[in-house]
N, C-alpha and C. Protein backbone atom coordinates (compact mmCIF):
# COMPACT_ATOMS: atom_id res chain seq x y z
N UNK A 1 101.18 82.76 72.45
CA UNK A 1 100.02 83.63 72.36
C UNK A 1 100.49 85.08 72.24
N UNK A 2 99.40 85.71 71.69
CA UNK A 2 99.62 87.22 71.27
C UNK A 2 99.92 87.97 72.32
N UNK A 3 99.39 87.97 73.66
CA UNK A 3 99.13 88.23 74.66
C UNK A 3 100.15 88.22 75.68
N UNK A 4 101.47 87.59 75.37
CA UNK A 4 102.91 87.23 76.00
C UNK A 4 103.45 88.47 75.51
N UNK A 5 102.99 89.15 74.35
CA UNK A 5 103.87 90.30 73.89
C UNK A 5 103.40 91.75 74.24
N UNK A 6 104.35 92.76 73.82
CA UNK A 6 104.09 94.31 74.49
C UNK A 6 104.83 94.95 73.58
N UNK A 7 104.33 96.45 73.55
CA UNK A 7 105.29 97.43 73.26
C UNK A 7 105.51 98.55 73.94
N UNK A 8 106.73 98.59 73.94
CA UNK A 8 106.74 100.08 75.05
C UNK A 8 107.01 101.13 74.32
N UNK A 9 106.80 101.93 74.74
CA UNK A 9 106.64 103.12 73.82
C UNK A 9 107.58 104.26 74.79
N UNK A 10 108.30 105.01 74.37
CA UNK A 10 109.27 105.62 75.14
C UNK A 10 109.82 107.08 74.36
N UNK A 11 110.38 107.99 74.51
CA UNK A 11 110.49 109.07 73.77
C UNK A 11 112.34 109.32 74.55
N UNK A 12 113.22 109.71 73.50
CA UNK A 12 114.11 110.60 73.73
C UNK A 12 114.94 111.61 73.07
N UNK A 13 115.84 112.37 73.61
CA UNK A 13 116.16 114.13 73.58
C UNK A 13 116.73 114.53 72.53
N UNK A 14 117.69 113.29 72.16
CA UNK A 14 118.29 113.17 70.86
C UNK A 14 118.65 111.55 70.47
N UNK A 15 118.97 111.77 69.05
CA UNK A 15 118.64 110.53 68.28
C UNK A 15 119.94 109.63 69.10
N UNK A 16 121.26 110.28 69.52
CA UNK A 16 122.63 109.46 69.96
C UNK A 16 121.98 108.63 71.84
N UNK A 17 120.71 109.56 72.28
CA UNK A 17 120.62 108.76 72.85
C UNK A 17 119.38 107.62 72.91
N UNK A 18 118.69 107.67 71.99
CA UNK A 18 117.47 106.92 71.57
C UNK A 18 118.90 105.61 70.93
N UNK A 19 119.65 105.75 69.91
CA UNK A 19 120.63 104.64 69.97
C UNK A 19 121.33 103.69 71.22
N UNK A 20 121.82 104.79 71.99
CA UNK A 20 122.12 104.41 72.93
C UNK A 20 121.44 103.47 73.59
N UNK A 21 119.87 103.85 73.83
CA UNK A 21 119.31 103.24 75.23
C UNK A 21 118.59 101.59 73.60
N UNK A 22 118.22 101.80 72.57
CA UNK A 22 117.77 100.85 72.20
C UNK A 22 119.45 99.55 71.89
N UNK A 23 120.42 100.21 71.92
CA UNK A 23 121.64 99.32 71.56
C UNK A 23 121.47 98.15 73.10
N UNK A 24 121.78 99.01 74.12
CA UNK A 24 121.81 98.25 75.34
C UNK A 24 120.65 97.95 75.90
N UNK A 25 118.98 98.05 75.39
CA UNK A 25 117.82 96.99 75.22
C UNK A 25 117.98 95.85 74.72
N UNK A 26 118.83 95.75 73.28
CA UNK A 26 118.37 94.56 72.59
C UNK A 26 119.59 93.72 72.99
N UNK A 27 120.86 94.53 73.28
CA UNK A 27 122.36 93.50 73.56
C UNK A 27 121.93 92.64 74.71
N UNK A 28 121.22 93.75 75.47
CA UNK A 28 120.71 92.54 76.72
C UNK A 28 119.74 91.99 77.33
N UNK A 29 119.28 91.35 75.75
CA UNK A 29 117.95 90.70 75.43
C UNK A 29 116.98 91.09 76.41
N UNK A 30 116.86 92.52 76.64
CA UNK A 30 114.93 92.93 77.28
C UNK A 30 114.34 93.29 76.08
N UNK A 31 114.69 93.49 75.05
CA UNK A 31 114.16 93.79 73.56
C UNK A 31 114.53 93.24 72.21
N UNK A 32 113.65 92.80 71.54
CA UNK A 32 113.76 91.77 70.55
C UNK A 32 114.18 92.93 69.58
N UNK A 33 113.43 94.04 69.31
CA UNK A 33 113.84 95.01 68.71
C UNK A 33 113.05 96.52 69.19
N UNK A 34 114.02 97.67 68.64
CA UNK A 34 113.93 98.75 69.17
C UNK A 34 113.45 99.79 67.91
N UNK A 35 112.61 100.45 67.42
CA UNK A 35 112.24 101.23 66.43
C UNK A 35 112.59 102.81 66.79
N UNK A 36 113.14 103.41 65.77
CA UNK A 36 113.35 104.58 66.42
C UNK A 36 112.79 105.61 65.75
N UNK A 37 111.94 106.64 65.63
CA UNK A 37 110.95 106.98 64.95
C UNK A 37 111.50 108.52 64.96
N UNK A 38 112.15 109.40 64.16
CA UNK A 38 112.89 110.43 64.29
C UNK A 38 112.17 111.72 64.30
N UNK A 39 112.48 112.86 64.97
CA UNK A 39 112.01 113.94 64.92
C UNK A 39 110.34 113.80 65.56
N UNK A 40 109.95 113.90 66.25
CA UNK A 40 108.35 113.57 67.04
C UNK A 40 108.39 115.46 68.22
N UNK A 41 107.02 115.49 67.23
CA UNK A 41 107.02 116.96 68.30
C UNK A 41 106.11 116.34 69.43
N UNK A 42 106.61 116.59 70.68
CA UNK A 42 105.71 116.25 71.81
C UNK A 42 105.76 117.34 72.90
N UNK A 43 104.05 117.71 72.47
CA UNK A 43 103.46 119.14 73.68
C UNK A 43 103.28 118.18 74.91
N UNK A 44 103.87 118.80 76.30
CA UNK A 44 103.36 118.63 77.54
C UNK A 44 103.35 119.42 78.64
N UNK A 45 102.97 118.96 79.99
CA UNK A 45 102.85 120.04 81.29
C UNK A 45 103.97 119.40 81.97
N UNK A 46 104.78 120.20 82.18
CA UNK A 46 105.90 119.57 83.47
C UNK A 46 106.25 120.76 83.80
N UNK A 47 106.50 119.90 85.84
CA UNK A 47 106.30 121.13 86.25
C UNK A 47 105.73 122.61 86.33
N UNK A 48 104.24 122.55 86.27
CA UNK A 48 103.52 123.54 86.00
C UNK A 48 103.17 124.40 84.51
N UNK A 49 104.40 124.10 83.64
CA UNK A 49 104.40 124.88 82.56
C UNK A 49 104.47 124.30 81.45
N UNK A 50 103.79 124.48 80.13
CA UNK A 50 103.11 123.93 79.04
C UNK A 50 104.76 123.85 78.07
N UNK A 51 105.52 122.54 77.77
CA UNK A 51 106.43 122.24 77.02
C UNK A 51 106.59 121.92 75.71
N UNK A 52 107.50 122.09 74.83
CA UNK A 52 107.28 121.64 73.71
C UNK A 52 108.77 121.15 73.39
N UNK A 53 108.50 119.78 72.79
CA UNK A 53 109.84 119.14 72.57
C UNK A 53 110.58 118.64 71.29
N UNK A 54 111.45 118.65 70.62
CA UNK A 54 111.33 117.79 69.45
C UNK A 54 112.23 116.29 70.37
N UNK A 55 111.53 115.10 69.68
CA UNK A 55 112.11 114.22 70.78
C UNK A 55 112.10 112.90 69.43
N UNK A 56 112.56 112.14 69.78
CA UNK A 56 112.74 110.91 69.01
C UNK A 56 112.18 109.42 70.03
N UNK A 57 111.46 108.81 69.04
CA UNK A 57 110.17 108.06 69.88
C UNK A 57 111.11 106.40 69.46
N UNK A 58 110.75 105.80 70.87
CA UNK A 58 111.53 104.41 70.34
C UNK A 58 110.24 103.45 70.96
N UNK A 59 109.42 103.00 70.09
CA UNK A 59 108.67 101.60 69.82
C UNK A 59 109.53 100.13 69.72
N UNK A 60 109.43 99.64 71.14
CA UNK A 60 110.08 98.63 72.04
C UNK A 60 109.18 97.40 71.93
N UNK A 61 109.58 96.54 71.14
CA UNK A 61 108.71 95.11 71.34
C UNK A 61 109.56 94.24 71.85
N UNK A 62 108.65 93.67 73.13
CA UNK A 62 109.49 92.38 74.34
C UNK A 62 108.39 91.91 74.68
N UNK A 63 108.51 90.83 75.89
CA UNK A 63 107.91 90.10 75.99
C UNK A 63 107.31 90.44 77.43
N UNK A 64 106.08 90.60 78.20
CA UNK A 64 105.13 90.81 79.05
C UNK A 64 106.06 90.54 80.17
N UNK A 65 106.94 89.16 80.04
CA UNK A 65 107.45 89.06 81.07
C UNK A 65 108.50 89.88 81.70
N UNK A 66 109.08 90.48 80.51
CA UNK A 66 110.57 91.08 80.65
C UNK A 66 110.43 92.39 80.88
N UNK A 67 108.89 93.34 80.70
CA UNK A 67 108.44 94.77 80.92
C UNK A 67 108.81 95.26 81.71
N UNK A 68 108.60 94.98 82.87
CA UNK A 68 109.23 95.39 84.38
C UNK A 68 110.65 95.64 84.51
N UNK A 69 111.47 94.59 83.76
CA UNK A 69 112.64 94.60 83.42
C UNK A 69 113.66 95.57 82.72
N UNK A 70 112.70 95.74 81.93
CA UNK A 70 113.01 96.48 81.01
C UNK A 70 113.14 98.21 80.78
N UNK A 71 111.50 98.05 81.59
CA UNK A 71 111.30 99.91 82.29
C UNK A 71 112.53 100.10 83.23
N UNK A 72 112.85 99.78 84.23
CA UNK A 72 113.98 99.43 85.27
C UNK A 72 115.19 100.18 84.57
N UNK A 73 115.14 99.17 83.77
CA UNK A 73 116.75 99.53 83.21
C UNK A 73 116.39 100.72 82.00
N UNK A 74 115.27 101.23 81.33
CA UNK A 74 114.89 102.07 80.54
C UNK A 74 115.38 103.39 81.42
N UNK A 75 114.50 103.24 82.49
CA UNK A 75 114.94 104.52 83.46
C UNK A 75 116.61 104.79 84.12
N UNK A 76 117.17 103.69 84.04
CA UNK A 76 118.89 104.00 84.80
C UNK A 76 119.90 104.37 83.08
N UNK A 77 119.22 104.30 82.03
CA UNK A 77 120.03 104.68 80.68
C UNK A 77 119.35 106.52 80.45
N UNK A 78 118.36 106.46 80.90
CA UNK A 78 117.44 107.68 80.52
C UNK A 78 118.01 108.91 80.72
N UNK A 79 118.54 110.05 80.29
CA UNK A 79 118.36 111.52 81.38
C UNK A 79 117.84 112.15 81.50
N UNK A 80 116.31 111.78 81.27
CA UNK A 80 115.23 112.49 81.55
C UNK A 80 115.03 112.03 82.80
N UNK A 81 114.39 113.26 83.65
CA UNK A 81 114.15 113.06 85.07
C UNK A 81 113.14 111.49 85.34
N UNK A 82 111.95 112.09 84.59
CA UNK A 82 110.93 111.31 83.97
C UNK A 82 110.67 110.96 82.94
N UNK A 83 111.47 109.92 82.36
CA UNK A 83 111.07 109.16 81.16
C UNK A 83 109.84 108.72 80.77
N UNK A 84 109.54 108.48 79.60
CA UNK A 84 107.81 107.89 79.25
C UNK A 84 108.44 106.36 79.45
N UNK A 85 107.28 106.07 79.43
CA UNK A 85 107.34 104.45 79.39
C UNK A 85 106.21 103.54 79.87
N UNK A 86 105.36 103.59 78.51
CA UNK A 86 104.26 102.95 78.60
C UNK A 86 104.06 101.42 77.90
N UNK A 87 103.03 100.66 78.55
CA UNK A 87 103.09 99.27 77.83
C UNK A 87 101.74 99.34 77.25
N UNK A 88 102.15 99.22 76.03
CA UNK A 88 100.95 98.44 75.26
C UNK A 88 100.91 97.18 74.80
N UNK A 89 99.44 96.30 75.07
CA UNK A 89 99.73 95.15 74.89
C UNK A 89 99.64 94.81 73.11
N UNK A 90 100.18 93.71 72.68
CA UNK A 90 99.72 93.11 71.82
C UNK A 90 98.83 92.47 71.34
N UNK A 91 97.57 92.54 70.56
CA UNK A 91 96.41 91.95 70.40
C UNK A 91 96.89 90.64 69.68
N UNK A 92 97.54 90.68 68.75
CA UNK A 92 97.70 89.74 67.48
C UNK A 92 98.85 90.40 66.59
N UNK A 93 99.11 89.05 66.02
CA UNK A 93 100.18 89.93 64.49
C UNK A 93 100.74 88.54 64.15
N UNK A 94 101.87 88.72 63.15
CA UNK A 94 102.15 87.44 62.50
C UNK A 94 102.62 86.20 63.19
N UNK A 95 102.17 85.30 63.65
CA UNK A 95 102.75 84.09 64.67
C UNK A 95 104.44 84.09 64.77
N UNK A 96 104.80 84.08 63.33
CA UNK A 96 106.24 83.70 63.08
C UNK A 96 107.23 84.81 63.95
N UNK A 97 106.69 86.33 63.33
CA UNK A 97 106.83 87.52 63.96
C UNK A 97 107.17 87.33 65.56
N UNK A 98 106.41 87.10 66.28
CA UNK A 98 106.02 87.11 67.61
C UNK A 98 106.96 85.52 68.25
N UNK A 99 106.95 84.69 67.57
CA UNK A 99 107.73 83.85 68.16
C UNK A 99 108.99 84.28 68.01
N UNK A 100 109.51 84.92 66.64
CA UNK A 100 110.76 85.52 66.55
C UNK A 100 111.12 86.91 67.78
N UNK A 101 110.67 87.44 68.19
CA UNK A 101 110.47 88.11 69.47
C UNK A 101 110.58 87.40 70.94
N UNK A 102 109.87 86.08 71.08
CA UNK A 102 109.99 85.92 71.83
C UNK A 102 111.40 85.32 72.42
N UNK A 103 111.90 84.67 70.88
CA UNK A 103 113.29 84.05 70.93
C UNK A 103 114.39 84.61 70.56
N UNK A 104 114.04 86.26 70.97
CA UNK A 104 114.92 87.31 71.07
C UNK A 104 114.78 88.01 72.86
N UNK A 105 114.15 87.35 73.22
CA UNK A 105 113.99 88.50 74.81
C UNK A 105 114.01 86.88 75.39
N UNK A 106 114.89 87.66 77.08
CA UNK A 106 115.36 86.33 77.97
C UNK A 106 113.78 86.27 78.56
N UNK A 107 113.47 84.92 79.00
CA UNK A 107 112.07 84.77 79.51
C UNK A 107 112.26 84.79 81.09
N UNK A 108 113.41 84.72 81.79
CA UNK A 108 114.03 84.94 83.34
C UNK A 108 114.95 85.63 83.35
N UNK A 109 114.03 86.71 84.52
CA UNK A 109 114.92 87.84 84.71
C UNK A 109 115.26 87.97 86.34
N UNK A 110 116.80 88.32 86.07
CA UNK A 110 117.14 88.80 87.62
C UNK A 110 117.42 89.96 87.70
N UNK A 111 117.62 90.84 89.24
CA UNK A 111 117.60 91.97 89.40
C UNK A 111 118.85 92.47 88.36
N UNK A 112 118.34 93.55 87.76
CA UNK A 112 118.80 94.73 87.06
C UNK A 112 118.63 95.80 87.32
N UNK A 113 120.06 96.73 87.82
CA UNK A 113 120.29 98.50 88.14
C UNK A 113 118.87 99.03 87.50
């Protein structure tokens, strides 16, 4: 079902480490695949004061089960204090697609740093 799947959506500082953190997602199957979406201007408030970033956005498709998993270890690769890392679910998309995903991400997970 459509509904086993997610995407996380995540932003970083430069492109060597948006490689970085999607290389060691998918080597250790929490991500079927990692998209890396280059150059993304992102306005925000941190720490009191209005930011502006150029950042590189990585669109993370895994499996519902492995999310938790995955944020975990998203945050110990990150050097942002506060990394993004949001889940969106999957409504639908190509069956074949989505099974190929699923038989890319481990379905049991043990503790991970």
């Amino acid at each position: 079902m459509a509904d086993e799947y997610v995407v996380v959506l995540s932003n970083a500082g430069s492109p060597e480490e948006a490689e970085r953190i999607a290389g060691a997602l998918v080597q250790e199957f929490l991500a079927a695949c990692v998209n890396i979406v280059p150059r993304v201007r992102s306005v925000y408030r941190w720490q009191g004061q209005v930011e502006w970033a150029e950042e590189w956005m990585m669109l993370i498709k895994t499996r519902r089960s492995a999310a938790d998993a995955l944020i975990r270890r998203l945050r110990a690769l990150h050097s942002y204090e506060l990394p993004e890392a949001v889940i969106l679910p999957i409504q639908g998309g190509l069956p074949e697609y989505l099974d190929w995903v699923g038989a890319n991400v481990e379905s049991e997970w043990h503790d991970l740093p």
